[in-house]
C-alpha atoms as a PDB file:
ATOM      1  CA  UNK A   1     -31.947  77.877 -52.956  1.00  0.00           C
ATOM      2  CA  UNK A   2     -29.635  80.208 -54.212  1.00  0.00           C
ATOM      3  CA  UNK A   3     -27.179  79.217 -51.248  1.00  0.00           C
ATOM      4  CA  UNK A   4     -27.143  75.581 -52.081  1.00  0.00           C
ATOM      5  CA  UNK A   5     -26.236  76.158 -55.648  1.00  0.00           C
ATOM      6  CA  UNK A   6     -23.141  78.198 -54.554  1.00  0.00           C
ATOM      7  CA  UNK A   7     -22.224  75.732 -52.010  1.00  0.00           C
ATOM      8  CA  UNK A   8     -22.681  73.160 -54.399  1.00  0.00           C
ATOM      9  CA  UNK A   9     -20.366  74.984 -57.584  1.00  0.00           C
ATOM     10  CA  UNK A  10     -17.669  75.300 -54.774  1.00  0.00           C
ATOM     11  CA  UNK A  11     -17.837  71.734 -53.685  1.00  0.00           C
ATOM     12  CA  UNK A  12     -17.393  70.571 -57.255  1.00  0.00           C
ATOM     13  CA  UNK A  13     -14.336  72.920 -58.004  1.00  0.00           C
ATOM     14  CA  UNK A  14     -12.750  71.839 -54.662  1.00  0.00           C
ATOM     15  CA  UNK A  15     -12.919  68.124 -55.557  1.00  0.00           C
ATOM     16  CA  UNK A  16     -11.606  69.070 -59.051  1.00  0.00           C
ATOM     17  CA  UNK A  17      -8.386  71.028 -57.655  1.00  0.00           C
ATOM     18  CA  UNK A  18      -7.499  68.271 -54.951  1.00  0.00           C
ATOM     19  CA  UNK A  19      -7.742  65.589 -58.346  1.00  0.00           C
ATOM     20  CA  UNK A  20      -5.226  67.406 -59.551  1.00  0.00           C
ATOM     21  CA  UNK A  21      -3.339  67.951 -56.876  1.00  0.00           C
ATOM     22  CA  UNK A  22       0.087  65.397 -55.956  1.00  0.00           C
ATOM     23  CA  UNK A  23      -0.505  63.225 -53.723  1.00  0.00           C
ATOM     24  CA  UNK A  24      -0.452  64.312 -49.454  1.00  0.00           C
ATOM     25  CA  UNK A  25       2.723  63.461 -47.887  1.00  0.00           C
ATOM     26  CA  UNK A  26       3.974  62.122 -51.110  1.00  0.00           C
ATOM     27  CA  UNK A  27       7.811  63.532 -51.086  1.00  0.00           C
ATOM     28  CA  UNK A  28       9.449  63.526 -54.198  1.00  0.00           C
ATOM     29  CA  UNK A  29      12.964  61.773 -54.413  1.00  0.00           C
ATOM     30  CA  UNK A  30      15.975  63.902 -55.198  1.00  0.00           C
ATOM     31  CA  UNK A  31      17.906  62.838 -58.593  1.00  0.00           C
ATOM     32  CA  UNK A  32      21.135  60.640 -58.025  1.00  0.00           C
ATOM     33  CA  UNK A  33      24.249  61.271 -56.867  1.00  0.00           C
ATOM     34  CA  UNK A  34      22.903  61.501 -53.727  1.00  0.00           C
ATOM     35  CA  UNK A  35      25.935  63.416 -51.108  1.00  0.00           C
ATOM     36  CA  UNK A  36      25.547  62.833 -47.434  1.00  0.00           C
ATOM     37  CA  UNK A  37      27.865  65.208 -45.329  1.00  0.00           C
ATOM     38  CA  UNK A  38      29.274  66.048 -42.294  1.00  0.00           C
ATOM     39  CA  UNK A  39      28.981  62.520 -41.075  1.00  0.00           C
ATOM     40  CA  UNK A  40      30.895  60.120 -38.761  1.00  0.00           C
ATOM     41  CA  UNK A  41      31.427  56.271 -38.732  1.00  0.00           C
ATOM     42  CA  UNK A  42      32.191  53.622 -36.381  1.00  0.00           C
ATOM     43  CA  UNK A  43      33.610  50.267 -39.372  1.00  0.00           C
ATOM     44  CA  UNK A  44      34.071  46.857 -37.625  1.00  0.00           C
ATOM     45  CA  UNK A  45      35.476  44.422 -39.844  1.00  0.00           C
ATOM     46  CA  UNK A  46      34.263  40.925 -38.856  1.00  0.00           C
ATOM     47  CA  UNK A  47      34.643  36.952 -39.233  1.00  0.00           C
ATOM     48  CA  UNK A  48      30.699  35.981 -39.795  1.00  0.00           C
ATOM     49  CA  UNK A  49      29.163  32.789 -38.204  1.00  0.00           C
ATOM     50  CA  UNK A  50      28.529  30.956 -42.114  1.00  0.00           C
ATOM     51  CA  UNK A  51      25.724  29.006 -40.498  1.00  0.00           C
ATOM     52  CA  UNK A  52      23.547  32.115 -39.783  1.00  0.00           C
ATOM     53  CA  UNK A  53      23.782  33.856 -43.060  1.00  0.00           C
ATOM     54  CA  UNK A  54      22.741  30.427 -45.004  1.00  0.00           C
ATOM     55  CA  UNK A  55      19.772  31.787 -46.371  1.00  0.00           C
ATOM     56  CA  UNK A  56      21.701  34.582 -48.055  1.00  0.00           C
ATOM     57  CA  UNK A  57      25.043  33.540 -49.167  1.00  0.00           C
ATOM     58  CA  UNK A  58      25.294  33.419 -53.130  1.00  0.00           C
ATOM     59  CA  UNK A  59      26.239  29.949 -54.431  1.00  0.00           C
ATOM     60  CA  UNK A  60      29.886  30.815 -55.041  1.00  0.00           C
ATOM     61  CA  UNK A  61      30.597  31.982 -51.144  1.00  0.00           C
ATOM     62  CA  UNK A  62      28.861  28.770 -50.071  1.00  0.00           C
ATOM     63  CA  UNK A  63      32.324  26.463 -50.087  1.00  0.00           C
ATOM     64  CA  UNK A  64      34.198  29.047 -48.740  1.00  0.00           C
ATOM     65  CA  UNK A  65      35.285  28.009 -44.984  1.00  0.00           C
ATOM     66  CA  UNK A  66      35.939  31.996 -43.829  1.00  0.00           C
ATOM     67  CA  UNK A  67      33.226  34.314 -44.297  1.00  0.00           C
ATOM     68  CA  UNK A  68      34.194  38.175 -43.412  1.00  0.00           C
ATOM     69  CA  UNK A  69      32.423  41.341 -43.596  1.00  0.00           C
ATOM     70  CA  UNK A  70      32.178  44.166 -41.260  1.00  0.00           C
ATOM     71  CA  UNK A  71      29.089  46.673 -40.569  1.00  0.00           C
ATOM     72  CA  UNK A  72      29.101  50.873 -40.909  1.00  0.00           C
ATOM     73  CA  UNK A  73      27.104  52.912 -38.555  1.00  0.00           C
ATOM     74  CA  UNK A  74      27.394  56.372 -38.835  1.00  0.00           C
ATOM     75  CA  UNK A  75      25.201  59.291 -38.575  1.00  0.00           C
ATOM     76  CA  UNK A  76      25.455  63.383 -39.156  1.00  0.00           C
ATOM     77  CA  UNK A  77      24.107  66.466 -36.846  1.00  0.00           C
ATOM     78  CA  UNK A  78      24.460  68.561 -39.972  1.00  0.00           C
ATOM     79  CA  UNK A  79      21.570  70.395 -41.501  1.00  0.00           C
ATOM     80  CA  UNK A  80      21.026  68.721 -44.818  1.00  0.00           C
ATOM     81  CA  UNK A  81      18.517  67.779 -47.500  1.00  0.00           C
ATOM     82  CA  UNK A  82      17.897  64.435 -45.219  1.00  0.00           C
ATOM     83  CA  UNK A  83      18.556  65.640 -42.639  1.00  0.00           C
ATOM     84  CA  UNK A  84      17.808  64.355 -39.818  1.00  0.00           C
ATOM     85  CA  UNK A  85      20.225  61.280 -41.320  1.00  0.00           C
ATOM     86  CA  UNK A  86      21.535  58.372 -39.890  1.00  0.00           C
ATOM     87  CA  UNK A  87      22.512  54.857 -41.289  1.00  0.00           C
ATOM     88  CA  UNK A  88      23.961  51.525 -40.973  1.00  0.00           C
ATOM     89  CA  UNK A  89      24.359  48.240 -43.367  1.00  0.00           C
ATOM     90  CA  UNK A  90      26.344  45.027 -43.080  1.00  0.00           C
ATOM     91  CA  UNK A  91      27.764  43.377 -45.392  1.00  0.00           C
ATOM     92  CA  UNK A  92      30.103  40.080 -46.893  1.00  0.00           C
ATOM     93  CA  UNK A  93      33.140  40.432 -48.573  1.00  0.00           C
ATOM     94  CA  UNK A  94      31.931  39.412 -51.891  1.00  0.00           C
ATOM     95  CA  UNK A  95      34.960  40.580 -54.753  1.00  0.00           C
ATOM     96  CA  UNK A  96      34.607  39.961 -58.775  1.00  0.00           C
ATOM     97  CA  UNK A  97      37.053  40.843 -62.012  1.00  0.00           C
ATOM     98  CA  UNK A  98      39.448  43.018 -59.624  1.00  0.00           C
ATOM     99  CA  UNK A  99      36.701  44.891 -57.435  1.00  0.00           C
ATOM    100  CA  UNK A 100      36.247  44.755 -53.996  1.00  0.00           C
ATOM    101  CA  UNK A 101      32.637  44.723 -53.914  1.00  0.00           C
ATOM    102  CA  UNK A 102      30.302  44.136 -50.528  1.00  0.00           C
ATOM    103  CA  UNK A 103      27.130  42.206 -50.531  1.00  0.00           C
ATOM    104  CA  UNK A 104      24.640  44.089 -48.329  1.00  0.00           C
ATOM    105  CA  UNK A 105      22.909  41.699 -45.979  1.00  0.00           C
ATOM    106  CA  UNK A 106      20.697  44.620 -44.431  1.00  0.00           C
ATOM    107  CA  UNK A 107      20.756  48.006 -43.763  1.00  0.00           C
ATOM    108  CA  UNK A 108      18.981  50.733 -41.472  1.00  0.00           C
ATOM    109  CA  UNK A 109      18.101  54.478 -42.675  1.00  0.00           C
ATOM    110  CA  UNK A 110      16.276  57.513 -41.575  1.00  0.00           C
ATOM    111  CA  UNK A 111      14.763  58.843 -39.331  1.00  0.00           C
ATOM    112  CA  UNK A 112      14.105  60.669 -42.258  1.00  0.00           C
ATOM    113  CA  UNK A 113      11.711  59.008 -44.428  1.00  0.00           C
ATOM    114  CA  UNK A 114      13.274  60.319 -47.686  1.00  0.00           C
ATOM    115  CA  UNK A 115      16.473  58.952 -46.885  1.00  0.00           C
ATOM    116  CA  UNK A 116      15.235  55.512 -46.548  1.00  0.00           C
ATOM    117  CA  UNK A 117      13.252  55.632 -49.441  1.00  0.00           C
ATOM    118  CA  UNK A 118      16.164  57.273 -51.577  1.00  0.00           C
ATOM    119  CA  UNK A 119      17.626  53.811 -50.585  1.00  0.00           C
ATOM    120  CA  UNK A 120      14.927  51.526 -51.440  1.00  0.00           C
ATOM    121  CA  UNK A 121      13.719  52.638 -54.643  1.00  0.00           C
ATOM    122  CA  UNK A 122      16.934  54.158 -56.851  1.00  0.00           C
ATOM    123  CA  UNK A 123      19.534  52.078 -54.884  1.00  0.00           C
ATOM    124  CA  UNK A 124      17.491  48.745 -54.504  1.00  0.00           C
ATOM    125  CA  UNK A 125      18.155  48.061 -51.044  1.00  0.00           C
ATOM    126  CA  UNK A 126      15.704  46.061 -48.672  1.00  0.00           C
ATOM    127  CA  UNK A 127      16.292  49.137 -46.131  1.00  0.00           C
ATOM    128  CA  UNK A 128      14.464  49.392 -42.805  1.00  0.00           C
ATOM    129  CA  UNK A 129      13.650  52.539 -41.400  1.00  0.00           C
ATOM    130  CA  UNK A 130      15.105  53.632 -38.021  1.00  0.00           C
ATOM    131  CA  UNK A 131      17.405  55.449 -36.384  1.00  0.00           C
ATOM    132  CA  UNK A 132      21.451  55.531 -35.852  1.00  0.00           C
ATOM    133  CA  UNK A 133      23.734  57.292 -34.094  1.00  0.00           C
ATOM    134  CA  UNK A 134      27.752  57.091 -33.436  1.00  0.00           C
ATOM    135  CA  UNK A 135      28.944  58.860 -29.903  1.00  0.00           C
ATOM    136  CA  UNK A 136      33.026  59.606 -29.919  1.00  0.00           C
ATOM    137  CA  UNK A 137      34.211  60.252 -26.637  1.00  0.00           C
ATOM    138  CA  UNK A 138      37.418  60.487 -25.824  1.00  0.00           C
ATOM    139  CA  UNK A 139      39.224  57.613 -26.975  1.00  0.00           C
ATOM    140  CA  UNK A 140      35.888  55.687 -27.296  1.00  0.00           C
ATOM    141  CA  UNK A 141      33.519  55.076 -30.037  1.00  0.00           C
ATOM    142  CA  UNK A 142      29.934  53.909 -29.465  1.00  0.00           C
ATOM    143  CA  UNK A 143      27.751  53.054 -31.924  1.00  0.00           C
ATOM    144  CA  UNK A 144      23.511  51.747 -32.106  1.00  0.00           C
ATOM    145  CA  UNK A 145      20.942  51.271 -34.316  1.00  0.00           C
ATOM    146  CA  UNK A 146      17.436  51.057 -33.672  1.00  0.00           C
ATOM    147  CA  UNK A 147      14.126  50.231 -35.251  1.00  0.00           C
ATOM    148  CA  UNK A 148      11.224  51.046 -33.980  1.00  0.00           C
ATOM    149  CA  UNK A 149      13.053  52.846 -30.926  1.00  0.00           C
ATOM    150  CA  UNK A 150      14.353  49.189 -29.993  1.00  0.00           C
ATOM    151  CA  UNK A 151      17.758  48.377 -30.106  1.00  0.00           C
ATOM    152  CA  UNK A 152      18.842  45.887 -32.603  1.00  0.00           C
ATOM    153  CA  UNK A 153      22.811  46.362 -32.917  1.00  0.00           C
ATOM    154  CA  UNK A 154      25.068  48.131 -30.698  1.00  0.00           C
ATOM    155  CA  UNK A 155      28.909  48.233 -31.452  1.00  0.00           C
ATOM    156  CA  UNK A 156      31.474  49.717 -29.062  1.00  0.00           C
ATOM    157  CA  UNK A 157      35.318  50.280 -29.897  1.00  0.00           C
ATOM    158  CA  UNK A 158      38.411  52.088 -27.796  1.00  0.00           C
ATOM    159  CA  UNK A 159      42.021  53.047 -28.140  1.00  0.00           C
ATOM    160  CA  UNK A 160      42.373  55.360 -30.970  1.00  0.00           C
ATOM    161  CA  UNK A 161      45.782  55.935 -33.083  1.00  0.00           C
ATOM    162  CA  UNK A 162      47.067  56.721 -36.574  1.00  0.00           C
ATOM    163  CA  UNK A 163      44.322  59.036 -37.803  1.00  0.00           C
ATOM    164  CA  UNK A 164      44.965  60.963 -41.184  1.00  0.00           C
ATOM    165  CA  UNK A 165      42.990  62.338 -44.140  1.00  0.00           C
ATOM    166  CA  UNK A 166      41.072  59.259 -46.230  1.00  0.00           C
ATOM    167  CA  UNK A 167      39.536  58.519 -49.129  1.00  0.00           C
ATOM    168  CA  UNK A 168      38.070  55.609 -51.324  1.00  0.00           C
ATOM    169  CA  UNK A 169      35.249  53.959 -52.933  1.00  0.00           C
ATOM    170  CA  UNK A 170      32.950  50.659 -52.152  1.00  0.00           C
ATOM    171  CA  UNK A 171      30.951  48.728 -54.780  1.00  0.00           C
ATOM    172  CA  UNK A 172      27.799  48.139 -52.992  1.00  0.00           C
ATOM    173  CA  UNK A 173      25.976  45.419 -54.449  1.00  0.00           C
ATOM    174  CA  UNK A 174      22.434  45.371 -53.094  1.00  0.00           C
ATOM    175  CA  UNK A 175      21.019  42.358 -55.605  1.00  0.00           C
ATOM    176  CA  UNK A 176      22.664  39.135 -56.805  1.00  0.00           C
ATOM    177  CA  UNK A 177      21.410  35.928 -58.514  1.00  0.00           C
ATOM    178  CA  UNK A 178      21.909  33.976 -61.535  1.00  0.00           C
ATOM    179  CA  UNK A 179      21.015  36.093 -64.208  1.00  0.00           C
ATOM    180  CA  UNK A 180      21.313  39.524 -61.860  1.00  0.00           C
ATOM    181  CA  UNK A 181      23.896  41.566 -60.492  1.00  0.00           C
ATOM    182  CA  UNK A 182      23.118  45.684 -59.080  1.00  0.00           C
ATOM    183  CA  UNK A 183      25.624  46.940 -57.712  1.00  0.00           C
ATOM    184  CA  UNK A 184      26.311  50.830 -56.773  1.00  0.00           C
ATOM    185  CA  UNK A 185      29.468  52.838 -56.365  1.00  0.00           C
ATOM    186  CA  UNK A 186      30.404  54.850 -53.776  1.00  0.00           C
ATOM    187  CA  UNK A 187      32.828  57.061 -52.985  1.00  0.00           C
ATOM    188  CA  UNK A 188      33.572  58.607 -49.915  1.00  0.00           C
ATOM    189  CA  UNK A 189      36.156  61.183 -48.310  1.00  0.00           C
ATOM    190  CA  UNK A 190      37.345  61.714 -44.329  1.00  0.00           C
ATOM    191  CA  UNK A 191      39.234  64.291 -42.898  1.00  0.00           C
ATOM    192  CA  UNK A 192      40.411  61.841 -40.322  1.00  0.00           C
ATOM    193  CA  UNK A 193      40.128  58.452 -40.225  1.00  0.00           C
ATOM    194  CA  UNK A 194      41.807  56.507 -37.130  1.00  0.00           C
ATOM    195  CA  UNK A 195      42.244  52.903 -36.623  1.00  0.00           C
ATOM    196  CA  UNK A 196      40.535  51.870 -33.387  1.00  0.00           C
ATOM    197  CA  UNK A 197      40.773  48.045 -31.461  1.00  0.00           C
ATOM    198  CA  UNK A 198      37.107  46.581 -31.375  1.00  0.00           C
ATOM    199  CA  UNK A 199      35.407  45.709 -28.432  1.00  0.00           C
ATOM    200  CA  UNK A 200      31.980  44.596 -29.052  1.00  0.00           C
ATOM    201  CA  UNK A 201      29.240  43.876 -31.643  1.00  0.00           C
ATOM    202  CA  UNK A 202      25.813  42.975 -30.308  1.00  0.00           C
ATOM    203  CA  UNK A 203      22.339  42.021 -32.291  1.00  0.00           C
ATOM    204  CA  UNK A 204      19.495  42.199 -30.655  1.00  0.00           C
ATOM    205  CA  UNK A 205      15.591  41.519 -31.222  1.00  0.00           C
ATOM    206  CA  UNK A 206      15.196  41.209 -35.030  1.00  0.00           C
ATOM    207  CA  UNK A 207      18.908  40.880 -35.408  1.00  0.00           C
ATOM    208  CA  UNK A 208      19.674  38.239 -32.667  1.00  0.00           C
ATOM    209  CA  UNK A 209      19.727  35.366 -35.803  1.00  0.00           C
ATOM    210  CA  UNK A 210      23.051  37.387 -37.266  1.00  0.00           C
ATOM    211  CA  UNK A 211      25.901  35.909 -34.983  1.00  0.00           C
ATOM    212  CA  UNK A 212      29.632  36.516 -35.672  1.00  0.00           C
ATOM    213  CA  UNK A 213      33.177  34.057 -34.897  1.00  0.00           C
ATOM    214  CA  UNK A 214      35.092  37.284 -34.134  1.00  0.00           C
ATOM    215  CA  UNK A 215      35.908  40.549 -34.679  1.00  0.00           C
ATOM    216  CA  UNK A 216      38.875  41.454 -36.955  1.00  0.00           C
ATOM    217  CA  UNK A 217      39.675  45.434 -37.329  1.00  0.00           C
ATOM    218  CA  UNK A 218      37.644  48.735 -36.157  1.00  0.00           C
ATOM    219  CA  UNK A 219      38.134  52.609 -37.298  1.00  0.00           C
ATOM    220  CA  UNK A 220      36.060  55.552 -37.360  1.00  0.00           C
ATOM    221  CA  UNK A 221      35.692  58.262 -39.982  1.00  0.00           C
ATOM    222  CA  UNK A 222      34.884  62.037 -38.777  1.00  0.00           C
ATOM    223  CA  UNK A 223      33.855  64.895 -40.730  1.00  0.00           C
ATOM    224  CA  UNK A 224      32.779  62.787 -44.036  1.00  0.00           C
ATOM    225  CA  UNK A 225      31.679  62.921 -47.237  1.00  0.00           C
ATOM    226  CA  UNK A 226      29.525  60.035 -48.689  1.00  0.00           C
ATOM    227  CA  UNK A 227      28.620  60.033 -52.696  1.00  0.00           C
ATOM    228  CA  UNK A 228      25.975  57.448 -53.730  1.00  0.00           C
ATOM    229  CA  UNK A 229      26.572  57.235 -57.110  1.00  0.00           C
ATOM    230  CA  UNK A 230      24.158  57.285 -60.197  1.00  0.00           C
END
């Protein structure tokens, strides 16, 4: 008898330390600014197909003939508070009162699961998670994102030249409507940045509805710095 009683007290004091207890495999999210380092990017500025981004262009880009953009891949092999970190967005030139802001259209982050959510919850983007990773060889940059270990966008430039120390901000703007506008600043340092002629830019699965007219400028950015701002 005695047995069950003790079994029973410890039960009870068990279930009253786990009620208190955080949730499991509940991470918390680092406060903003948020600094990704040590990474490198493969930028391809493009000429978007207007007919497959319909469904997303805000009213004021929707008599506009041209429609450009690019898309950022980059990833780090640096040891870091997400690490391991990769990730990609595209975006439409989208520029208000002086700024040169970009609309993000999607974006890719992880495979670190704090990452993405960083990205979902304090910077309000509709991020998937998955994996991305840029490969410099040589002359050559090749970049691919993936979600669910399936390719959805590879990009592919050659012919480096003029490379130099960089630096400069984007205005993210991850919501827009009517009577909303979030936007997010970010600033972002290279220790070499080198223009690079673009070769190719290919959706697949998911991403096959996204179609550009042509691609307009590449470079790549080693050794960086990224800031999300607050």
């Amino acid at each position: 008898m005695k047995f069950f009683i003790v079994f029973f007290l410890i039960l009870n004091f068990t279930n009253y330390l786990l009620a208190g207890a955080p949730p499991l495999n509940k991470v918390p999210i680092p406060p903003a600014p948020h600094s990704l380092v040590k990474t490198n990017h493969l930028i391809i500025g493009v000429e978007w197909d207007k007919n497959t981004l319909k469904d997303l262009l805000p009213k004021k880009l929707l008599n506009k003939s041209t429609i450009t953009g690019g898309i950022n891949i980059f990833n780090s092999k640096k040891k870091q508070a997400f690490s391991p970190l990769s990730g990609s967005y595209a975006w439409i030139d989208f520029s208000e009162k002086r700024k040169k802001e970009k609309l993000i259209i999607f974006s890719i982050y992880g495979p670190n699961k704090t990452i993405n959510n960083v990205m979902k919850s304090v910077y309000n983007l509709n991020s998937y998670i998955g994996s991305n990773k840029v490969t410099l060889i040589n002359d050559k940059a090749i970049a691919t994102a993936s979600i669910n270990k399936k390719n959805v966008l590879n990009l592919l430039s050659s012919g480096i030249e003029k490379c130099s120390k960089s630096t400069g901000n984007d205005f993210l703007v991850t919501k827009f409507s009517t009577s909303e506008k979030i936007f997010k600043k970010v600033i972002w340092y290279s220790d070499e940045e080198c223009i690079i002629k673009p070769e190719k830019v290919e959706f697949q699965g998911d991403f096959e509805k996204f179609k550009i007219k042509k691609m307009l400028w590449a470079k790549i950015q080693k050794n960086s710095e990224v800031i999300f701002d607050k």
